[in-house]
N, C-alpha and C. Protein backbone atom coordinates (compact mmCIF):
# COMPACT_ATOMS: atom_id res chain seq x y z
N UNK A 1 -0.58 -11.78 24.60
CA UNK A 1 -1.58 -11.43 25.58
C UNK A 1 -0.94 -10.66 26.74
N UNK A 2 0.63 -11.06 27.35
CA UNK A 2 1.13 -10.29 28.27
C UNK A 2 0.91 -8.77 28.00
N UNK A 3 1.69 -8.36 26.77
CA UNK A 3 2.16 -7.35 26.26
C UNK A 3 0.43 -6.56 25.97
N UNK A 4 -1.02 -6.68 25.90
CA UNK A 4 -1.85 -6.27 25.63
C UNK A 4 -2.41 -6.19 27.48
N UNK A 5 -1.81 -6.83 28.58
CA UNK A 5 -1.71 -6.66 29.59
C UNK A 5 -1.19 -5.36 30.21
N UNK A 6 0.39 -5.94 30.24
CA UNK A 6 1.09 -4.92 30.44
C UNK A 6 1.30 -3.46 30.31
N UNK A 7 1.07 -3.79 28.70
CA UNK A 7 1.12 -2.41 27.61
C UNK A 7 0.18 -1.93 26.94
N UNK A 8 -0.91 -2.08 27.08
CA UNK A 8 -2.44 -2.02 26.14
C UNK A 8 -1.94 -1.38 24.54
N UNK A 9 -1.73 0.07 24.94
CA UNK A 9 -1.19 0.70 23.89
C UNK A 9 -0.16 0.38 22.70
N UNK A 10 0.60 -0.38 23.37
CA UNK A 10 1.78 -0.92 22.42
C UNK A 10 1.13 -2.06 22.02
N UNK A 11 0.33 -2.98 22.43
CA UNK A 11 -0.34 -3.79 21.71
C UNK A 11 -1.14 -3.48 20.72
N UNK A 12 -1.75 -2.47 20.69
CA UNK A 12 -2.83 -2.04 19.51
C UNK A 12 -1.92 -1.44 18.53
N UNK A 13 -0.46 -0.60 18.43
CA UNK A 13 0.48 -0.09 17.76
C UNK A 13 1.18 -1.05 16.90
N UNK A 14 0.95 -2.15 17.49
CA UNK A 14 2.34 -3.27 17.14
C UNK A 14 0.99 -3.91 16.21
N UNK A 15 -0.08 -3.83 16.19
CA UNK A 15 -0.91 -4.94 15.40
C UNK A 15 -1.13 -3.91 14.39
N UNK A 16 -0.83 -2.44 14.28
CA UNK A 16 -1.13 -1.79 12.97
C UNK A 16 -2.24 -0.99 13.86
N UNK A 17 -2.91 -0.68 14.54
CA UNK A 17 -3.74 0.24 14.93
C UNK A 17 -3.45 1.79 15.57
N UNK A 18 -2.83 2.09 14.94
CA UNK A 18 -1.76 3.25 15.16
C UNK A 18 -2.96 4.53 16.22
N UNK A 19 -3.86 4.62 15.52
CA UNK A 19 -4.79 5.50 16.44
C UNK A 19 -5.52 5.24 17.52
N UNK A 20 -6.09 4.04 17.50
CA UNK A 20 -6.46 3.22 18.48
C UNK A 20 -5.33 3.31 19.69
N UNK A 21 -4.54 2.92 19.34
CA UNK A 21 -3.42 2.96 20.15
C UNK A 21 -2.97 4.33 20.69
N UNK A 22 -2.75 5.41 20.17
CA UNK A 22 -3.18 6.75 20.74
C UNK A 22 -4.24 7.27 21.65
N UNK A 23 -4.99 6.57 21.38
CA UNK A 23 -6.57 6.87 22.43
C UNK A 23 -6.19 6.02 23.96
N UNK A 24 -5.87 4.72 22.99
CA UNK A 24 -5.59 3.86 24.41
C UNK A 24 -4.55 3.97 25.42
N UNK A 25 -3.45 4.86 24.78
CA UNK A 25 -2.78 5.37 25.68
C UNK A 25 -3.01 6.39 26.51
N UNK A 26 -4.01 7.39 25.77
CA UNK A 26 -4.41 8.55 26.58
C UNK A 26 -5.22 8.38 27.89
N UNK A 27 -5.95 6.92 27.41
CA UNK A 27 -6.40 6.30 28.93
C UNK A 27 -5.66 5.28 29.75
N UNK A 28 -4.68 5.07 29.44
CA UNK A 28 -3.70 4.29 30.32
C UNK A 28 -2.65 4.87 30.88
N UNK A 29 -2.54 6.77 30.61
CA UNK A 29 -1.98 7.36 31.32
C UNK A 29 -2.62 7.75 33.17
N UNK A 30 -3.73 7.45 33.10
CA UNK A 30 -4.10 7.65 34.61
C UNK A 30 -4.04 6.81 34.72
N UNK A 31 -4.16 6.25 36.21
CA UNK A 31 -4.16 5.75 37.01
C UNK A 31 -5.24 4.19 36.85
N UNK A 32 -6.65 4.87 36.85
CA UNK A 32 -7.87 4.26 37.22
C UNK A 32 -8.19 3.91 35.63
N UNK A 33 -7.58 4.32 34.64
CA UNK A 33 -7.55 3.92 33.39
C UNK A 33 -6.83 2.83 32.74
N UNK A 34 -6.19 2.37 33.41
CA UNK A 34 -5.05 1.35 33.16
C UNK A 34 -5.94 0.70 32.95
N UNK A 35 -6.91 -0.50 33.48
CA UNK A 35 -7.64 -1.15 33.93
C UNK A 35 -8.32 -1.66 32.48
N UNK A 36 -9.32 -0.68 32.40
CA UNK A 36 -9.88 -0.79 31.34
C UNK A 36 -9.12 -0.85 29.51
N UNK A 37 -7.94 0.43 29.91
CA UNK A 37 -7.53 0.26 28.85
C UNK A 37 -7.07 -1.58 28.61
N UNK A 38 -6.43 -1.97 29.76
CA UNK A 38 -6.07 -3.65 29.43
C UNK A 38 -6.52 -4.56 29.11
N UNK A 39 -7.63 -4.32 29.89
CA UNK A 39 -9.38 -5.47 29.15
C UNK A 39 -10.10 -5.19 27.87
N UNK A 40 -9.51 -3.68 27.54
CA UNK A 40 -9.95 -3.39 26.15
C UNK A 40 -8.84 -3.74 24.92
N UNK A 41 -7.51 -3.88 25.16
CA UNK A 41 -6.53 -4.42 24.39
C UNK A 41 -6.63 -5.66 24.54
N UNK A 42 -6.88 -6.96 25.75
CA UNK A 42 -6.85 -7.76 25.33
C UNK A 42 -8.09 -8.43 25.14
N UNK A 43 -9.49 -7.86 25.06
CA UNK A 43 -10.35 -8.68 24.09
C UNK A 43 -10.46 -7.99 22.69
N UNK A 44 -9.69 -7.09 22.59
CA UNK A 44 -9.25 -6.55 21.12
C UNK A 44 -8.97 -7.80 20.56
N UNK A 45 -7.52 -8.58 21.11
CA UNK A 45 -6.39 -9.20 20.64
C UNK A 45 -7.71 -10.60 20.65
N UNK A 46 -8.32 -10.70 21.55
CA UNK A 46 -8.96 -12.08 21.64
C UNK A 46 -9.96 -12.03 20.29
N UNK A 47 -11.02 -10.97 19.82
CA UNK A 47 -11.67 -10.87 18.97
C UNK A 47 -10.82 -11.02 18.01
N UNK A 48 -9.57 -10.32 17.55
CA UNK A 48 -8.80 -10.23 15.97
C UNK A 48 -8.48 -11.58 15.92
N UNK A 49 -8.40 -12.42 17.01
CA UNK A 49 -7.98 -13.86 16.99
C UNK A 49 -8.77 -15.00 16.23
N UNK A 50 -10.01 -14.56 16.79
CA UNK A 50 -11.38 -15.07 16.60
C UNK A 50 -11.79 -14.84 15.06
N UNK A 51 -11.36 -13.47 14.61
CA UNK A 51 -12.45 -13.22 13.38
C UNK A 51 -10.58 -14.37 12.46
N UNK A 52 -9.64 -13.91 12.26
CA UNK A 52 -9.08 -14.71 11.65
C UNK A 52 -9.30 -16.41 11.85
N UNK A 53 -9.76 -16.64 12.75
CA UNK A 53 -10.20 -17.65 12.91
C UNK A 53 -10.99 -18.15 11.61
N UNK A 54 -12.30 -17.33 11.88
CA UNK A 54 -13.61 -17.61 11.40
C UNK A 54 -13.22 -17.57 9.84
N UNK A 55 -12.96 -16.35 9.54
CA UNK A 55 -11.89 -16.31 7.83
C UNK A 55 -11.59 -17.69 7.32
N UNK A 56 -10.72 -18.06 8.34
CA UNK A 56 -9.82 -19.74 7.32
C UNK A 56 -11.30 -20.24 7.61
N UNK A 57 -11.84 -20.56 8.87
CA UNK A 57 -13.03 -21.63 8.20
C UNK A 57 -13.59 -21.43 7.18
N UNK A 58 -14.40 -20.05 6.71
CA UNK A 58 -15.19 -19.52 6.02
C UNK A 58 -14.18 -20.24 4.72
N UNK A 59 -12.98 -19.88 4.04
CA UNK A 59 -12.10 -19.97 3.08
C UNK A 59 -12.15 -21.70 3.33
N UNK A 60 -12.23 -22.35 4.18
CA UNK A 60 -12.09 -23.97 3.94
C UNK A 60 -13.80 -24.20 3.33
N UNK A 61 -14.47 -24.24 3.91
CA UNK A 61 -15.89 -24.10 3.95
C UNK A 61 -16.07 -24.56 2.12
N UNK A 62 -16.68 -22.71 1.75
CA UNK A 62 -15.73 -22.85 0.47
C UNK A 62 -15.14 -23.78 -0.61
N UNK A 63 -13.92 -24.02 -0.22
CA UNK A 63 -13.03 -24.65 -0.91
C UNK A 63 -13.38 -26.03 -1.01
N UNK A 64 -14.46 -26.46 -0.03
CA UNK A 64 -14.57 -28.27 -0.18
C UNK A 64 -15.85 -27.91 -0.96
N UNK A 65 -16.73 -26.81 -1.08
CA UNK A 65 -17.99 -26.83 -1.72
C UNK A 65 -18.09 -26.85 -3.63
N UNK A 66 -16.75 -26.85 -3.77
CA UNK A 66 -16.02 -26.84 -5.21
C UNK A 66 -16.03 -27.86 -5.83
């Protein structure tokens, strides 16, 4: 979460979002862009958290309905 703080861009690079991460840098080069780009990397990171989340339940779910 620091590093999607800090670095927006390198957070979306480092999770495999190679273009995303290009865009997000192009707005975290100004100034007044930082901002957003950071709140947009880290409810990125909070959603990818969430849907793997939901996955294993979905996959347990499932697996006891067997």
């Amino acid at each position: 979460m620091l590093l999607a703080i800090l670095l927006p861009f390198l957070s979306f690079i480092v999770r495999g979002k190679i273009l995303t991460g290009i865009v997000c840098f192009i707005l975290q080069i100004t100034v007044i862009g930082w901002i957003p780009a950071a709140i947009w990397a880290a409810m990125s990171l909070t959603n990818e958290r969430a849907e793997k989340r939901n996955d294993k339940l979905i996959r347990a779910v499932r697996e006891s309905q067997k």
